[in-house]
C-alpha atoms as a PDB file:
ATOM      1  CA  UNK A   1      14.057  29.480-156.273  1.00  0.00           C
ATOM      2  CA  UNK A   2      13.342  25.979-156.065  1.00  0.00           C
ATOM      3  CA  UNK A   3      12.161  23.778-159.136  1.00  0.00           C
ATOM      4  CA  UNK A   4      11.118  20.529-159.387  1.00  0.00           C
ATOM      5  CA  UNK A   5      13.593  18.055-161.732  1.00  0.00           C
ATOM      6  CA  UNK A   6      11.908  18.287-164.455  1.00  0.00           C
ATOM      7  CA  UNK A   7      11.660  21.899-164.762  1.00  0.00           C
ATOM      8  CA  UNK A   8      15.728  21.114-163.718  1.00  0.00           C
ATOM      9  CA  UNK A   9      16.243  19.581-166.939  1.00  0.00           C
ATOM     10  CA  UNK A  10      14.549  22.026-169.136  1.00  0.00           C
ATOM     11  CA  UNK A  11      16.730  24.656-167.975  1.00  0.00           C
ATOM     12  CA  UNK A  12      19.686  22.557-168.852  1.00  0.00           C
ATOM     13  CA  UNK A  13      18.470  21.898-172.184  1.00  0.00           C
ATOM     14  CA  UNK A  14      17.610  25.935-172.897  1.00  0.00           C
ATOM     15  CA  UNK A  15      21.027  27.118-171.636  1.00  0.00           C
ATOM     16  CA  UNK A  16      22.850  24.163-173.805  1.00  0.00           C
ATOM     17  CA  UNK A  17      20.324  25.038-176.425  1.00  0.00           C
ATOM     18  CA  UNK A  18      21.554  22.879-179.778  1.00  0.00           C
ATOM     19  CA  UNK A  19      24.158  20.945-177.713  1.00  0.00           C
ATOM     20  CA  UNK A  20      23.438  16.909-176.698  1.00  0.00           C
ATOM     21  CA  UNK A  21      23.496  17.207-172.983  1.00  0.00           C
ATOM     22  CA  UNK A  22      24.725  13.921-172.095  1.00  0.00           C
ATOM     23  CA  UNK A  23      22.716  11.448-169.877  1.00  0.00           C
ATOM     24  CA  UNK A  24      25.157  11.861-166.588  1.00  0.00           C
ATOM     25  CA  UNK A  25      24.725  15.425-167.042  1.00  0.00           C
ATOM     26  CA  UNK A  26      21.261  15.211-166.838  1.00  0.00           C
ATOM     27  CA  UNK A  27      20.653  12.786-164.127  1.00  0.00           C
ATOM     28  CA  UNK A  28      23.314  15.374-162.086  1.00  0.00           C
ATOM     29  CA  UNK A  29      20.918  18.062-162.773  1.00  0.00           C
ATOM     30  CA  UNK A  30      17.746  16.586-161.691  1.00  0.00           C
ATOM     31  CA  UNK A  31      19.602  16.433-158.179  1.00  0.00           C
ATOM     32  CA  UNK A  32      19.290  19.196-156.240  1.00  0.00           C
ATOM     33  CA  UNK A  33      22.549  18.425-154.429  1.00  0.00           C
ATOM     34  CA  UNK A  34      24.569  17.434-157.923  1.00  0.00           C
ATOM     35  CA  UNK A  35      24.763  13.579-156.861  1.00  0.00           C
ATOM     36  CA  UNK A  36      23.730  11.680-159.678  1.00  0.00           C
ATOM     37  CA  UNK A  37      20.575   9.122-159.143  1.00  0.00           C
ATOM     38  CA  UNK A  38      21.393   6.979-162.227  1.00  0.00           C
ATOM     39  CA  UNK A  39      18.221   6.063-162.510  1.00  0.00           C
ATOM     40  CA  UNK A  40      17.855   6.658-166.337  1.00  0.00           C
ATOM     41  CA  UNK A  41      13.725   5.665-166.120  1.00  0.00           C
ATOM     42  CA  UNK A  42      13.269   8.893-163.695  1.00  0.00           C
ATOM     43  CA  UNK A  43      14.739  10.661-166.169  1.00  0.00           C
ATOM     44  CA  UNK A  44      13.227   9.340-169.289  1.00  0.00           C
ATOM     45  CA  UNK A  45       9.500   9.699-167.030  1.00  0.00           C
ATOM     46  CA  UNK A  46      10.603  13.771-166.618  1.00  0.00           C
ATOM     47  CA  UNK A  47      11.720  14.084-170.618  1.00  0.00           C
ATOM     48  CA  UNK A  48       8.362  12.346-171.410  1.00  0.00           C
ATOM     49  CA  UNK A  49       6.526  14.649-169.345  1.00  0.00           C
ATOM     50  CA  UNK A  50       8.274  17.556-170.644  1.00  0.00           C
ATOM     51  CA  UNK A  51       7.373  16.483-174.133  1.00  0.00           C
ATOM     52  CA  UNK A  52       3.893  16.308-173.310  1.00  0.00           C
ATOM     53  CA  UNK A  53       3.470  19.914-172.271  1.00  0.00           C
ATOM     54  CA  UNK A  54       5.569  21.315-175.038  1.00  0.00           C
ATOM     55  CA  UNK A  55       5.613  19.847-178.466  1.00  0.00           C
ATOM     56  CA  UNK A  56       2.959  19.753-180.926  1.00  0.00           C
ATOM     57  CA  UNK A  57       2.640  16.045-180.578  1.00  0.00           C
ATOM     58  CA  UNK A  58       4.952  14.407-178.293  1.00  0.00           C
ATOM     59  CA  UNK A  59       4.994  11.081-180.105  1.00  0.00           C
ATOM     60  CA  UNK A  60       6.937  12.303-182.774  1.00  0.00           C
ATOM     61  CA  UNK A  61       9.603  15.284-180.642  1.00  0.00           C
ATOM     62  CA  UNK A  62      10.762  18.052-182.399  1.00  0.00           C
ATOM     63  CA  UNK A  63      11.311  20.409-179.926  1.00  0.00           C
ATOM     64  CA  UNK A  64      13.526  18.081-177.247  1.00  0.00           C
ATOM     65  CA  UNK A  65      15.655  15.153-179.234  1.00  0.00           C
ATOM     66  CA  UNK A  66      16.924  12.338-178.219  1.00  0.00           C
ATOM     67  CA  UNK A  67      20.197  11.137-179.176  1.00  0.00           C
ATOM     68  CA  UNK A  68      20.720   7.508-178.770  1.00  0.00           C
ATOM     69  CA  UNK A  69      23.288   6.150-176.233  1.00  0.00           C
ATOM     70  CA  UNK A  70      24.701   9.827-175.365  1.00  0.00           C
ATOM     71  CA  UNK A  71      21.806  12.091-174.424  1.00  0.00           C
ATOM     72  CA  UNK A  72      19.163  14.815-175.185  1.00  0.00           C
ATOM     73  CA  UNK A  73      19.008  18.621-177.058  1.00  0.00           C
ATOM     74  CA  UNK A  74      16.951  20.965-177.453  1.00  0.00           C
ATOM     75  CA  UNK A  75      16.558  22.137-180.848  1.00  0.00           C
ATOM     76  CA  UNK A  76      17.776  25.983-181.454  1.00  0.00           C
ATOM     77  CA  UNK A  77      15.870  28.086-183.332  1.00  0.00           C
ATOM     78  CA  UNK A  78      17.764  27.385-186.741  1.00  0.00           C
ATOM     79  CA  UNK A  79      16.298  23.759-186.358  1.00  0.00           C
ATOM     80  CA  UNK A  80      13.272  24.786-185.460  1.00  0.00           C
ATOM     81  CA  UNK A  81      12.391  26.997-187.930  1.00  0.00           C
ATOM     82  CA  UNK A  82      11.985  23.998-190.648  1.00  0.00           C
ATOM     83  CA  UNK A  83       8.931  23.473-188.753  1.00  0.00           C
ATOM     84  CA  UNK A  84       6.405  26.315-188.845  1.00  0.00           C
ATOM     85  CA  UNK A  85       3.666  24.797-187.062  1.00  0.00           C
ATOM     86  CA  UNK A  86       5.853  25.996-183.797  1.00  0.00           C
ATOM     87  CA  UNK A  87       5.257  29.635-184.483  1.00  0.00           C
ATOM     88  CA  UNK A  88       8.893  31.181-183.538  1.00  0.00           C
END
């Protein structure tokens, strides 16, 4: 099945789910042939996106967090659960 990088990254983030998945990792992963791009504004564009369609309001992330200088997560449900608004 073919998916589109962003979709790339989400499933990167889900199957590291409470891990920071470092920047390199995730510029590898939006390549469909593993070479990284390292062009880190592709990759912020595709996180920003992401955030769009899937937190409650994507100015303030919850759901996918940025750590500065090393990378992104995805917050596992024991993070998640301090917010109830996300219904899990």
């Amino acid at each position: 099945m073919h998916l589109t990088p962003k979709y790339r990254i989400l499933e990167q983030l889900v199957r590291n789910e409470g891990r920071t998945v470092s920047c390199t990792e995730l510029l590898e992963t939006m390549s469909p042939f593993g070479e990284t791009t390292n062009n880190i504004r592709d990759l912020r564009n595709h996180i920003s996106r992401l955030r769009k369609k899937i937190e409650i309001d994507s100015r303030y992330p919850r759901v996918i967090i940025t750590h500065n200088m090393r990378g992104y997560s995805l917050a596992g449900k024991a993070e998640a659960r301090w917010f109830p608004e996300l219904e899990l």
